[in-house]
C-alpha atoms as a PDB file:
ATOM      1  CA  UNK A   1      -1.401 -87.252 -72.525  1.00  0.00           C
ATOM      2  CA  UNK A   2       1.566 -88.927 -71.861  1.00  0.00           C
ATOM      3  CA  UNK A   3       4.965 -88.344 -73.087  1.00  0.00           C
ATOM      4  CA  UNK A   4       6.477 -91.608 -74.265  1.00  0.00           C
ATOM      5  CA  UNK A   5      10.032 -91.733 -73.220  1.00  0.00           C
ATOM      6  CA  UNK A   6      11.027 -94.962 -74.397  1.00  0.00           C
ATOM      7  CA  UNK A   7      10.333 -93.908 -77.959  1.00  0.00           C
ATOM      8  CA  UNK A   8      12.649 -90.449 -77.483  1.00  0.00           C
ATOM      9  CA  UNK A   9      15.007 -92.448 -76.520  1.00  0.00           C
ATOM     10  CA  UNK A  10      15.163 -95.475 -79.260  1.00  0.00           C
ATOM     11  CA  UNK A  11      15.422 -92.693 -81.600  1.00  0.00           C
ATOM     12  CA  UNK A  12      18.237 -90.721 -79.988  1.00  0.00           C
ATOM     13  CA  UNK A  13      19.919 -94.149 -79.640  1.00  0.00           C
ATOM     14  CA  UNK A  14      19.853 -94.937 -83.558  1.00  0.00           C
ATOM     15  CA  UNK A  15      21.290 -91.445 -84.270  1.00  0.00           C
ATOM     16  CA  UNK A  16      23.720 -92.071 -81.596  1.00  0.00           C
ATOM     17  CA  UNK A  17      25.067 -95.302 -83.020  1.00  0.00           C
ATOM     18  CA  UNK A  18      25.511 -93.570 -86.526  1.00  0.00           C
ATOM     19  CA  UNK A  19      27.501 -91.127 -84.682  1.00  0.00           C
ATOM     20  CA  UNK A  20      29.889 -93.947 -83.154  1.00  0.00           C
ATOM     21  CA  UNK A  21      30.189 -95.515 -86.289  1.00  0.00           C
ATOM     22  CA  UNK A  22      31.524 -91.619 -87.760  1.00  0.00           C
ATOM     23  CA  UNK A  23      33.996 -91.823 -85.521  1.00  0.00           C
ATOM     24  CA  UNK A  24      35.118 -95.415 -85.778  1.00  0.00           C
ATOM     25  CA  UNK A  25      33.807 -96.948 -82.315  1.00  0.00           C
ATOM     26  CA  UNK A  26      36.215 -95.105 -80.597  1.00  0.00           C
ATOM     27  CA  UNK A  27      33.966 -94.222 -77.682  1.00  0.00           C
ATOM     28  CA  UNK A  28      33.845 -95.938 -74.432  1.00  0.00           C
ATOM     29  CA  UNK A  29      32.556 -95.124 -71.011  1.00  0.00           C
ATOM     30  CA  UNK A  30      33.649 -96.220 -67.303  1.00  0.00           C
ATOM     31  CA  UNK A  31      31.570 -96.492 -64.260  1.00  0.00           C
ATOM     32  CA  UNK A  32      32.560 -96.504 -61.133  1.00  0.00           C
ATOM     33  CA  UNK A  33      30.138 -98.070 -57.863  1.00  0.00           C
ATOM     34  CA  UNK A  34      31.600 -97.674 -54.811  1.00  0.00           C
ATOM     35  CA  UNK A  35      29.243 -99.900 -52.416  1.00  0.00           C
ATOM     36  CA  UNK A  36      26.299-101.791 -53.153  1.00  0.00           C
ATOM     37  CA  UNK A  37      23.671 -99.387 -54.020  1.00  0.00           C
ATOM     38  CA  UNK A  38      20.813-101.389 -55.249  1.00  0.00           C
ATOM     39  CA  UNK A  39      19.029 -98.213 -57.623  1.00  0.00           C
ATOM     40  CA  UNK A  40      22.930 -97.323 -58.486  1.00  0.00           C
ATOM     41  CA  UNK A  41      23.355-100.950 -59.248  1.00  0.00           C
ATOM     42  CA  UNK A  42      20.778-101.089 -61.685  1.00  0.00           C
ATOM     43  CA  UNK A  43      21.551 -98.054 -63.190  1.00  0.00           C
ATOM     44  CA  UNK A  44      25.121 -99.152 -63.794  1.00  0.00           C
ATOM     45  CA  UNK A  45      24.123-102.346 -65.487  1.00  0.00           C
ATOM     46  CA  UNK A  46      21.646-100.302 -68.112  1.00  0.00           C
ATOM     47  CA  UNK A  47      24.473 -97.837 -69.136  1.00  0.00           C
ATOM     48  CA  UNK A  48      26.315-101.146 -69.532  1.00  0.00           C
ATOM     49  CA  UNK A  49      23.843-102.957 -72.196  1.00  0.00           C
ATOM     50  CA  UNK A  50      22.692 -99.840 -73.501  1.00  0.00           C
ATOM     51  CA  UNK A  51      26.814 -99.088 -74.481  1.00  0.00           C
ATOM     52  CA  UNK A  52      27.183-102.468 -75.709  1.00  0.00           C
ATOM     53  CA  UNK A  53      23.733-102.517 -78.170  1.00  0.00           C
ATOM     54  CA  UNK A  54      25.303 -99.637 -80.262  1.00  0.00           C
ATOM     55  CA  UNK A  55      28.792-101.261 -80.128  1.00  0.00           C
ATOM     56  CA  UNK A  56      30.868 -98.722 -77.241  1.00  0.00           C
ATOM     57  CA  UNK A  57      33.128-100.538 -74.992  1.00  0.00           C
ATOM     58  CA  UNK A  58      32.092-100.289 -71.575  1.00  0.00           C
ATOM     59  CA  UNK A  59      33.780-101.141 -68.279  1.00  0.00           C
ATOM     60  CA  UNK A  60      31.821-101.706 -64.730  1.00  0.00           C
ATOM     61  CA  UNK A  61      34.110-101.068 -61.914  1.00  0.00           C
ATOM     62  CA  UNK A  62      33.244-101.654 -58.215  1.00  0.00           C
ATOM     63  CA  UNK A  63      34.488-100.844 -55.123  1.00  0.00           C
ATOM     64  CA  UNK A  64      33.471-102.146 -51.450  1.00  0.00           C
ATOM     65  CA  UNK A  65      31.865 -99.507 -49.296  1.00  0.00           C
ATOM     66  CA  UNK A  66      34.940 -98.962 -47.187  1.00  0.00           C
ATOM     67  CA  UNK A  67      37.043 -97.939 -50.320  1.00  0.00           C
ATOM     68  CA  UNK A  68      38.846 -95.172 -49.182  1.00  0.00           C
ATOM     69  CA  UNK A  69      38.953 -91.917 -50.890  1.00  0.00           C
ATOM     70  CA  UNK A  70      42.680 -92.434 -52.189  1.00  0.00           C
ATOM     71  CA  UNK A  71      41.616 -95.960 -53.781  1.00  0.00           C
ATOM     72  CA  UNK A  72      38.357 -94.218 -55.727  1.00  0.00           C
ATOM     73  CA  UNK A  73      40.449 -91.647 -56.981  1.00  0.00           C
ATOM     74  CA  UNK A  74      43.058 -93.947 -57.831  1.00  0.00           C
ATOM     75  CA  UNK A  75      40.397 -96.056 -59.707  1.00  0.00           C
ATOM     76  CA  UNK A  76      39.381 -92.746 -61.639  1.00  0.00           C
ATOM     77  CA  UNK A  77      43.483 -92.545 -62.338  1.00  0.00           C
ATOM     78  CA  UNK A  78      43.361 -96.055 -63.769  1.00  0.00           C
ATOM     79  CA  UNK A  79      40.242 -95.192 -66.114  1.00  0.00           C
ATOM     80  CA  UNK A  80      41.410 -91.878 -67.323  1.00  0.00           C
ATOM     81  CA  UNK A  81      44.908 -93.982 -68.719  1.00  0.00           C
ATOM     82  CA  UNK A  82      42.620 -96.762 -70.409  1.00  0.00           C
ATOM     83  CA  UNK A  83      42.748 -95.768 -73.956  1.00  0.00           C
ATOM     84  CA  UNK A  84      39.423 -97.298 -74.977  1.00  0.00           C
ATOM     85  CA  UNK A  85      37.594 -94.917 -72.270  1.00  0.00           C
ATOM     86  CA  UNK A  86      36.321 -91.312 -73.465  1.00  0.00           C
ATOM     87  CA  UNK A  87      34.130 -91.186 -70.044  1.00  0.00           C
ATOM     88  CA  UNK A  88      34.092 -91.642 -66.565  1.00  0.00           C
ATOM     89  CA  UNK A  89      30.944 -91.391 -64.498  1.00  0.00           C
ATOM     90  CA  UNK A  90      31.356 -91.963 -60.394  1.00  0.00           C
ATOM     91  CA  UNK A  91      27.781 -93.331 -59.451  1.00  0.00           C
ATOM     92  CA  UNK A  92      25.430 -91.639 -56.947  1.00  0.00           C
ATOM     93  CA  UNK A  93      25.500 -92.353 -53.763  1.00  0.00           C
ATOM     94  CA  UNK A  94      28.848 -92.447 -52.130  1.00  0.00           C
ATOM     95  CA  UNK A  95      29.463 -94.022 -48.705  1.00  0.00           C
ATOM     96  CA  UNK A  96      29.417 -90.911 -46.037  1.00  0.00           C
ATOM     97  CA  UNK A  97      32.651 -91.262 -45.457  1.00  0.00           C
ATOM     98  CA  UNK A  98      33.879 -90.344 -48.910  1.00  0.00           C
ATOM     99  CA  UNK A  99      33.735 -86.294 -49.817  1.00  0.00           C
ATOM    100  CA  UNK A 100      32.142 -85.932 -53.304  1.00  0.00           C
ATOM    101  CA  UNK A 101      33.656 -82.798 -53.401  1.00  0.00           C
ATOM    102  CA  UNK A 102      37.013 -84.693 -53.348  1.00  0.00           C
ATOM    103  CA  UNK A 103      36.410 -86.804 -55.594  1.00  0.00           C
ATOM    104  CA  UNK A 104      34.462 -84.927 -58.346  1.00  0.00           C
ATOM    105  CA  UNK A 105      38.011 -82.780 -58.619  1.00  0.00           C
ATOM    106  CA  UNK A 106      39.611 -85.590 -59.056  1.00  0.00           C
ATOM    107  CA  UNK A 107      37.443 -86.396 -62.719  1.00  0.00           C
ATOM    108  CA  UNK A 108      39.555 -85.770 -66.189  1.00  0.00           C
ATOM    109  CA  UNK A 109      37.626 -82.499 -67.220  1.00  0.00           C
ATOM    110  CA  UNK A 110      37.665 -84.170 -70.700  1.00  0.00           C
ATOM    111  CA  UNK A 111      36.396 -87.564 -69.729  1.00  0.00           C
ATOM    112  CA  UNK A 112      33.830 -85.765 -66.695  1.00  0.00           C
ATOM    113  CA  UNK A 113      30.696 -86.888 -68.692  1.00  0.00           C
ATOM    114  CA  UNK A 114      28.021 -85.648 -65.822  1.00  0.00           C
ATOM    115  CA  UNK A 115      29.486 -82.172 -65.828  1.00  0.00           C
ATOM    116  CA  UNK A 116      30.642 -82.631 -62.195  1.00  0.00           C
ATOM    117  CA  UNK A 117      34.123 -81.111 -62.661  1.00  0.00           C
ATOM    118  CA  UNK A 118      34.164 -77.705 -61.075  1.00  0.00           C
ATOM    119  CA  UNK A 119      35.529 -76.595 -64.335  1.00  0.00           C
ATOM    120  CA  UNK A 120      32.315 -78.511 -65.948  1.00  0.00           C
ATOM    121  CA  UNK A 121      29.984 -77.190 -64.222  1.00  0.00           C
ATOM    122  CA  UNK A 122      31.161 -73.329 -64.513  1.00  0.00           C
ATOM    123  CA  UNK A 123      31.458 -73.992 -68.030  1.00  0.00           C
ATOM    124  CA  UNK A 124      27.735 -74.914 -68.035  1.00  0.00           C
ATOM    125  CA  UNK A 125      26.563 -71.867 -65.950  1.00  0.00           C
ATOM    126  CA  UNK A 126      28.701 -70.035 -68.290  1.00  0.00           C
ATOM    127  CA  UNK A 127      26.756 -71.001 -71.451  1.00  0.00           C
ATOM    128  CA  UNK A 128      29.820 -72.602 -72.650  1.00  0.00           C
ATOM    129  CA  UNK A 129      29.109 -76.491 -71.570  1.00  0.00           C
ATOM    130  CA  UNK A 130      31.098 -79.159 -72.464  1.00  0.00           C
ATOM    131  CA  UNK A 131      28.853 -81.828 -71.616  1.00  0.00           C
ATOM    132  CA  UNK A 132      25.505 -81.043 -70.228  1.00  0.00           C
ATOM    133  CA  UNK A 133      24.721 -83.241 -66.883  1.00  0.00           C
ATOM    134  CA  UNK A 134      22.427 -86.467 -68.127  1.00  0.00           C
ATOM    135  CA  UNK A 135      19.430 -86.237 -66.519  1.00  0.00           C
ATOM    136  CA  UNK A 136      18.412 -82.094 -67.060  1.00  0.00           C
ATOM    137  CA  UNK A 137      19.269 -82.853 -70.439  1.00  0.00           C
ATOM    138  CA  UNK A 138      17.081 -85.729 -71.134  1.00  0.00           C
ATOM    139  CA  UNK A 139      14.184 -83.693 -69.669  1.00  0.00           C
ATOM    140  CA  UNK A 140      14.743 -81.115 -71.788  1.00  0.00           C
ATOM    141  CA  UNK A 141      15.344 -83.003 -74.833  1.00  0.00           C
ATOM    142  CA  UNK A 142      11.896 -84.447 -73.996  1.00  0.00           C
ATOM    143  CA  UNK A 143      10.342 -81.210 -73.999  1.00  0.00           C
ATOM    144  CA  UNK A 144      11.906 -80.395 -77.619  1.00  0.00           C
ATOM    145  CA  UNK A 145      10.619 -83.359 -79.047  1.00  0.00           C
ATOM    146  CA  UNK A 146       6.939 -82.472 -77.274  1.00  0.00           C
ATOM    147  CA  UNK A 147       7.510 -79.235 -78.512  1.00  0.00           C
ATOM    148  CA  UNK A 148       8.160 -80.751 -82.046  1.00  0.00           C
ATOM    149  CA  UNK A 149       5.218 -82.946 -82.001  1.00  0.00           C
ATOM    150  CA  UNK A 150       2.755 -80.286 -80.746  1.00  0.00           C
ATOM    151  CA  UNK A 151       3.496 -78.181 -83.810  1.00  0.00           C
ATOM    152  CA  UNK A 152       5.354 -75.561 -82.241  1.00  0.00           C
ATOM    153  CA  UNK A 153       8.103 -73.094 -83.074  1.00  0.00           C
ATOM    154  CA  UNK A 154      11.141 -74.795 -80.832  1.00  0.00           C
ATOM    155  CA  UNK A 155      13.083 -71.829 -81.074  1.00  0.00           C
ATOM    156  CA  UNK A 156      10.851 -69.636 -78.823  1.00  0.00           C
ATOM    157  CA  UNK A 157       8.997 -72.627 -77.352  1.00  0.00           C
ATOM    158  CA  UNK A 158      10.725 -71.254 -73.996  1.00  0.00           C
ATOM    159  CA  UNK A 159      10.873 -67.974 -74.442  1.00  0.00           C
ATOM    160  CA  UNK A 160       9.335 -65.886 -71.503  1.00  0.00           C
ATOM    161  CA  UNK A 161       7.444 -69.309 -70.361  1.00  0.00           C
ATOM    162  CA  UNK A 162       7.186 -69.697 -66.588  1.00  0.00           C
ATOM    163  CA  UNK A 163       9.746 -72.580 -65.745  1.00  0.00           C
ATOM    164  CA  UNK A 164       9.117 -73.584 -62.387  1.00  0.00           C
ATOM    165  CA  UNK A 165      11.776 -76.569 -60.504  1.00  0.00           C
ATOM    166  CA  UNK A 166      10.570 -78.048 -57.774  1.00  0.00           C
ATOM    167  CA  UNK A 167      14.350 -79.456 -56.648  1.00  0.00           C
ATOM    168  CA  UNK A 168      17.545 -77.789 -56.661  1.00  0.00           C
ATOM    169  CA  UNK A 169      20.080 -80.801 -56.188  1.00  0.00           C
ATOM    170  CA  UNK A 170      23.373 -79.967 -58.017  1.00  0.00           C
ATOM    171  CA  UNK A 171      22.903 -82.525 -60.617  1.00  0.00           C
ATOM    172  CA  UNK A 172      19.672 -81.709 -61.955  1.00  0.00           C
ATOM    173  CA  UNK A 173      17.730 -78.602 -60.224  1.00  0.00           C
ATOM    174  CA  UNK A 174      20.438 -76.516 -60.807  1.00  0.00           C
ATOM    175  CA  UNK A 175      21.809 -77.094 -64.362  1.00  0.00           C
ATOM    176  CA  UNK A 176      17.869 -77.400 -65.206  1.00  0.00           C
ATOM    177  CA  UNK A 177      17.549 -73.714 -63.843  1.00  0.00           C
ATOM    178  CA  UNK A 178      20.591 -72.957 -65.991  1.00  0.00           C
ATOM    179  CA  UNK A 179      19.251 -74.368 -69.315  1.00  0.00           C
ATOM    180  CA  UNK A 180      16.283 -72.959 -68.747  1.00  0.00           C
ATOM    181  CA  UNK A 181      17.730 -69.485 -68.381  1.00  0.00           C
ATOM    182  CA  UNK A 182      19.681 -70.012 -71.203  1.00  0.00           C
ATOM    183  CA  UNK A 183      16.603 -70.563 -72.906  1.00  0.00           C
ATOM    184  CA  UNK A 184      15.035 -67.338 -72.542  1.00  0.00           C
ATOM    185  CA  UNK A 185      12.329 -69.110 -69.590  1.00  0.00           C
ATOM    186  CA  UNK A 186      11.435 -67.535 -66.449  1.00  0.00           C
ATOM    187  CA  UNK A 187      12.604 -69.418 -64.029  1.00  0.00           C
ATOM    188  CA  UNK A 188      11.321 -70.136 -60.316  1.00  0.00           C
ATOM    189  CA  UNK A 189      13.449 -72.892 -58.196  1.00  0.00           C
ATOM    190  CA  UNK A 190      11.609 -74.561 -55.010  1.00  0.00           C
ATOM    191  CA  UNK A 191      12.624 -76.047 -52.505  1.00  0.00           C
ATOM    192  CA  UNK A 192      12.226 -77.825 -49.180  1.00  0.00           C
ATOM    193  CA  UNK A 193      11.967 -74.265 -47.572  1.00  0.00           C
ATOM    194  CA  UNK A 194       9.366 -72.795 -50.317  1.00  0.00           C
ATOM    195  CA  UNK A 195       7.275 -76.028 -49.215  1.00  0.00           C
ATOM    196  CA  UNK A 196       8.118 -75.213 -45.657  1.00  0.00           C
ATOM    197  CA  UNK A 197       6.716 -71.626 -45.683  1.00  0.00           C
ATOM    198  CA  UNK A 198       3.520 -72.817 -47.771  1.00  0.00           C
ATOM    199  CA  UNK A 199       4.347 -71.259 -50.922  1.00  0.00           C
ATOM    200  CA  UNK A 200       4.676 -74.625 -52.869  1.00  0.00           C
ATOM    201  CA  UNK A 201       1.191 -74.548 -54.647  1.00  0.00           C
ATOM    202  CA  UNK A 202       1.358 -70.748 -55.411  1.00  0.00           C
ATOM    203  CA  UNK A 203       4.287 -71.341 -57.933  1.00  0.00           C
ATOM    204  CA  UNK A 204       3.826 -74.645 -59.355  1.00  0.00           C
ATOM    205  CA  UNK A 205      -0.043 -73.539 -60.458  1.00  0.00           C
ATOM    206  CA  UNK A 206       1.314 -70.884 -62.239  1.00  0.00           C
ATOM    207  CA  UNK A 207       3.730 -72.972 -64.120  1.00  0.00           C
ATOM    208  CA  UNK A 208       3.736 -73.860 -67.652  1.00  0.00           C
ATOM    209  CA  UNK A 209       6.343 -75.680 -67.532  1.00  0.00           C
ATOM    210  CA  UNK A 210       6.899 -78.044 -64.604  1.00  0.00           C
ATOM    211  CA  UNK A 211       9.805 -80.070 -63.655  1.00  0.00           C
ATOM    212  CA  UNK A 212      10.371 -81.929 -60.606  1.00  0.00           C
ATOM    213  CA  UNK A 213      13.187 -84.185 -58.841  1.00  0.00           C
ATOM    214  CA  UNK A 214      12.992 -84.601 -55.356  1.00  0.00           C
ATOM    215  CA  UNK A 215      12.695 -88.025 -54.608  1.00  0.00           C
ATOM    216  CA  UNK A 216       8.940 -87.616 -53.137  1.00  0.00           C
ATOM    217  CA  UNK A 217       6.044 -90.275 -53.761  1.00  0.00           C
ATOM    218  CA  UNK A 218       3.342 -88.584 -55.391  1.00  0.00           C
ATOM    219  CA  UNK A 219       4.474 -85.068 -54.020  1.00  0.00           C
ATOM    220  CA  UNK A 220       2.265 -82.592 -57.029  1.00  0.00           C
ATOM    221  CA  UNK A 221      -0.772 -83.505 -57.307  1.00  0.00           C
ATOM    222  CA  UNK A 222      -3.825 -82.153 -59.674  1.00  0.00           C
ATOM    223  CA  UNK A 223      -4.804 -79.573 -57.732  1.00  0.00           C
ATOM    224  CA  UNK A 224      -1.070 -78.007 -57.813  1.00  0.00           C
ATOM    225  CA  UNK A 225      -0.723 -78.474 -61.487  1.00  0.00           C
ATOM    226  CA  UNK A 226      -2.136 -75.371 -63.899  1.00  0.00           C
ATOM    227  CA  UNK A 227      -4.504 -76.182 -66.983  1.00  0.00           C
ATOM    228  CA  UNK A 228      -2.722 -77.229 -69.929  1.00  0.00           C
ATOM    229  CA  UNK A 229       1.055 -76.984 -68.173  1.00  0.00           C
ATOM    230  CA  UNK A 230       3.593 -79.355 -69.260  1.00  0.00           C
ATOM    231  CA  UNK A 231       4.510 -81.660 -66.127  1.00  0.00           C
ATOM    232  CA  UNK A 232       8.251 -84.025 -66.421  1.00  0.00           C
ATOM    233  CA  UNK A 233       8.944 -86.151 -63.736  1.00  0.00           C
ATOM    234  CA  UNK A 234      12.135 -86.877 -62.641  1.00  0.00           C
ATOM    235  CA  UNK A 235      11.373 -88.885 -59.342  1.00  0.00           C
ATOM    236  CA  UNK A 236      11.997 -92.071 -59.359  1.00  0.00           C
ATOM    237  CA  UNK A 237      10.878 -93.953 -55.969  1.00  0.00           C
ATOM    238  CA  UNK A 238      10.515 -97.880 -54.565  1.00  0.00           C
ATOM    239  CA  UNK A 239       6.925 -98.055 -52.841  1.00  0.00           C
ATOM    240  CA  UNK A 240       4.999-101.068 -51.643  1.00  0.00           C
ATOM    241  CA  UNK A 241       2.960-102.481 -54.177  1.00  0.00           C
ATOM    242  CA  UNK A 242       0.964-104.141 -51.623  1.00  0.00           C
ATOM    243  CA  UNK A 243       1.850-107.455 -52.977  1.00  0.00           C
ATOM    244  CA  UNK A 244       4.597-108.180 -50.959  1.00  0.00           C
ATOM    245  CA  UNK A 245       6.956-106.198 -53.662  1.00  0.00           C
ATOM    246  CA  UNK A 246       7.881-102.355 -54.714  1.00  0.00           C
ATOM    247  CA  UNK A 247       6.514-100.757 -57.422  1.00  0.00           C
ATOM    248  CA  UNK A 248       8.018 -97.772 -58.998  1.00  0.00           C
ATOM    249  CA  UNK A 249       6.879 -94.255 -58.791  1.00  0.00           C
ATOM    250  CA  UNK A 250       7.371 -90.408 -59.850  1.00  0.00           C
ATOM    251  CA  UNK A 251       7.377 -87.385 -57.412  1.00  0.00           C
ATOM    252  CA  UNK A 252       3.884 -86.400 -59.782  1.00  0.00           C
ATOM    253  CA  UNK A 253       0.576 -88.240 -59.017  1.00  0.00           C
ATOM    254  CA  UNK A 254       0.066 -88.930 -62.226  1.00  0.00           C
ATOM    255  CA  UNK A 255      -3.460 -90.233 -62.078  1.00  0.00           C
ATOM    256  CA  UNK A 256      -4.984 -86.991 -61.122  1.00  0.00           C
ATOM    257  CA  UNK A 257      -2.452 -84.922 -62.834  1.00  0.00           C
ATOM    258  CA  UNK A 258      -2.640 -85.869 -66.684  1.00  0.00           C
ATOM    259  CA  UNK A 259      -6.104 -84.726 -66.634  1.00  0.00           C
ATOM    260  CA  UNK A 260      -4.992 -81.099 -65.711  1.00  0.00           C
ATOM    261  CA  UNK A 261      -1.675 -81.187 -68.103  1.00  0.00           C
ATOM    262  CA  UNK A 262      -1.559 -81.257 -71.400  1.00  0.00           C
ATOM    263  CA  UNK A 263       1.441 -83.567 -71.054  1.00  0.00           C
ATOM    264  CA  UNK A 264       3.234 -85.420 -68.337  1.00  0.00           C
ATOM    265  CA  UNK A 265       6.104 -87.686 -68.417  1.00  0.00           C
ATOM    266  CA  UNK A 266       5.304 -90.851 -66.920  1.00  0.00           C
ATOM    267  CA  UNK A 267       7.607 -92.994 -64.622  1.00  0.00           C
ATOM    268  CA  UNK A 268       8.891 -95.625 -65.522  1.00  0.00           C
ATOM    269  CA  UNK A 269       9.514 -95.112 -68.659  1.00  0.00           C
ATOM    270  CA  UNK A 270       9.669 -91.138 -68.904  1.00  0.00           C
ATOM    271  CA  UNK A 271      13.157 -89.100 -68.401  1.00  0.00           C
ATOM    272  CA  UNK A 272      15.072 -92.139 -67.537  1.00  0.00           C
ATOM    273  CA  UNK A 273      15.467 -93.935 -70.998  1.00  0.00           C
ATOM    274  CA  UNK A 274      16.410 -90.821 -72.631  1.00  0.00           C
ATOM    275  CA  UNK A 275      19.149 -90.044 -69.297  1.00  0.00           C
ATOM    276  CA  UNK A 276      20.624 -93.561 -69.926  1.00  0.00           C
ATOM    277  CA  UNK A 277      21.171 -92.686 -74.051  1.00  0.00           C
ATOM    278  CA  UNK A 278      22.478 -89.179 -72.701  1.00  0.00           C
ATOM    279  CA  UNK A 279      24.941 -90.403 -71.001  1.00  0.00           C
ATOM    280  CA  UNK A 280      26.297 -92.606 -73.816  1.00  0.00           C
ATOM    281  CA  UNK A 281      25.883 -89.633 -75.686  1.00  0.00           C
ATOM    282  CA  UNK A 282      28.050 -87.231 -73.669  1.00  0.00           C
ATOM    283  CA  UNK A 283      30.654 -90.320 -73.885  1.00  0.00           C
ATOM    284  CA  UNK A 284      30.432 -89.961 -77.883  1.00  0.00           C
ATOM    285  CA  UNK A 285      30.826 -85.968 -77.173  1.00  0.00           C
ATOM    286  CA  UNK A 286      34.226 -86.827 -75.050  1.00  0.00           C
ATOM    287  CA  UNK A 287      35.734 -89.010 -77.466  1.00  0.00           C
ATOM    288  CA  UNK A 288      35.439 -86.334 -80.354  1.00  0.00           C
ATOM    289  CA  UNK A 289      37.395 -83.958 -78.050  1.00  0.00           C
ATOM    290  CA  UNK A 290      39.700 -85.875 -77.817  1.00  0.00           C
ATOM    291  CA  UNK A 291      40.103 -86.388 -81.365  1.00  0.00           C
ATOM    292  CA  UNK A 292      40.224 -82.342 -82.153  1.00  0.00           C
ATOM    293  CA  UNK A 293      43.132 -81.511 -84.402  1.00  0.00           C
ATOM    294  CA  UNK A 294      46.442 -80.370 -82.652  1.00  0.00           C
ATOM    295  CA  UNK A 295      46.730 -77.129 -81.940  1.00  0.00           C
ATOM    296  CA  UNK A 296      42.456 -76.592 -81.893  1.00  0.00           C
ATOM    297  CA  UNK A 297      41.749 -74.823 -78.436  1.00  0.00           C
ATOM    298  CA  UNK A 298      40.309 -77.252 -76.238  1.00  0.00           C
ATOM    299  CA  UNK A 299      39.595 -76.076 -72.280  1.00  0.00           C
ATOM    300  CA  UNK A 300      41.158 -78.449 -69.979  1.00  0.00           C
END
């Protein structure tokens, strides 16, 4: 079967706007494209609607693709001081030139809605996270609501299952391994190098649960996919449609692998509704921190 996304996400996005509304609209969320990025374009414009259908201001900034690294973290200065912004999320890819390093540093840990903050992110491997990064959280919030609609217990639905990541990019393979931990999974992380010494097959039959995000056409395929495993799909890739035009894909074949699975997220339409809510979400999350009664302990 296959997971229907778009539905998680309508629902997350109702009880979203009633959380706005609890906090009087105060929420609003800042992105920041340096370049022109087509995928990075798009995605900026969806945050954008999706803010403005449940009433959070939003503000679209861009930057050429010779910005310098002083005017993008000047930008990020100029965003943290607008009152009406709770979050501030620098879009993927950068220009070479700029150091993401450099830059993520320079994010308000309290308006650092991705988790990209050193702070952030040891907070998350910590078990203490302030915001959990978008995209790992939207696939796991997928799996809850499977989880939900299978009948199962969600409080052990992980526990001692055989987690296996195929992608360990900062911003999802490795706070997915860290949420998965957290959740009482076992937890296998592959890579380009597990591929590279033929061991790629070995662990993701064995999987119950798979996730993968490694920007790969079609990469798992049936025959790497255990009976009755669980199968999200993160990729998202342009391909030829053989019409002249591109067609969207996953990293998972999904023709020969929903067969196999019992479930498998399908792309479009999978992870990436429910990332683009999260997001909004985690901007909702910021703006109650910020409204925390003086004196309340807040990690900065």
């Amino acid at each position: 079967m296959l997971i229907d996304g778009k539905a998680i996400a309508a629902r997350l996005k109702e009880t979203l706007r009633g959380e706005l509304e609890a906090i009087g609209g105060v929420a609003g969320i800042a992105t920041v494209l340096v370049g022109e990025d087509v995928p990075a374009a798009v995605y900026q414009r969806r945050i954008d609607r999706g803010a403005r259908e449940i009433g959070m201001a939003s503000r679209p900034e861009q930057l050429p693709a010779d910005a310098t690294l002083g005017q993008v973290i000047g930008k990020v200065a100029e965003l943290d001081a607008d009152p009406d912004i709770s979050g501030i999320l620098v879009l993927r890819p950068l220009p070479a030139h700029l150091p993401e390093s450099r830059i993520f540093a320079a994010l308000p840990p309290l308006k650092d809605v991705e988790a990209l903050h050193p702070l952030n992110a040891g907070l998350l491997s910590l078990g203490m996270p302030r915001f959990i990064p978008s995209t790992p959280a939207a696939a796991f919030h997928m799996l809850d609501r499977h989880t939900e609609a299978a009948g199962r217990d969600l409080e052990s639905a992980f526990d001692g299952a055989n987690l296996v990541l195929v992608g360990r990019s900062n911003n999802v393979g490795k706070p997915a391994a860290i949420l998965g931990l957290q959740r009482n999974a076992t937890v296998v992380s592959c890579h380009h190098h597990t591929s590279q010494a033929g061991h790629l097959e070995e662990f993701t039959r064995g999987a119950d649960i798979l996730i993968v995000a490694v920007g790969v056409p079609g990469l798992i395929t049936g025959d790497m996919v255990g009976e009755g495993a669980i199968v999200i799909d993160i990729g998202i890739n342009a391909v030829d449609d053989g019409a002249g035009g591109v067609r969207l894909v996953g990293d998972v074949d999904t023709a020969s692998v929903e067969p196999v699975a019992e479930a498998v997220s399908p792309v479009p339409g999978g992870v990436g509704p429910i990332t683009d809510v999260w997001v909004l979400r985690n901007a909702v999350a910021a703006a109650k921190l910020s409204l925390a009664p003086a004196g309340q302990l807040v990690l900065r």
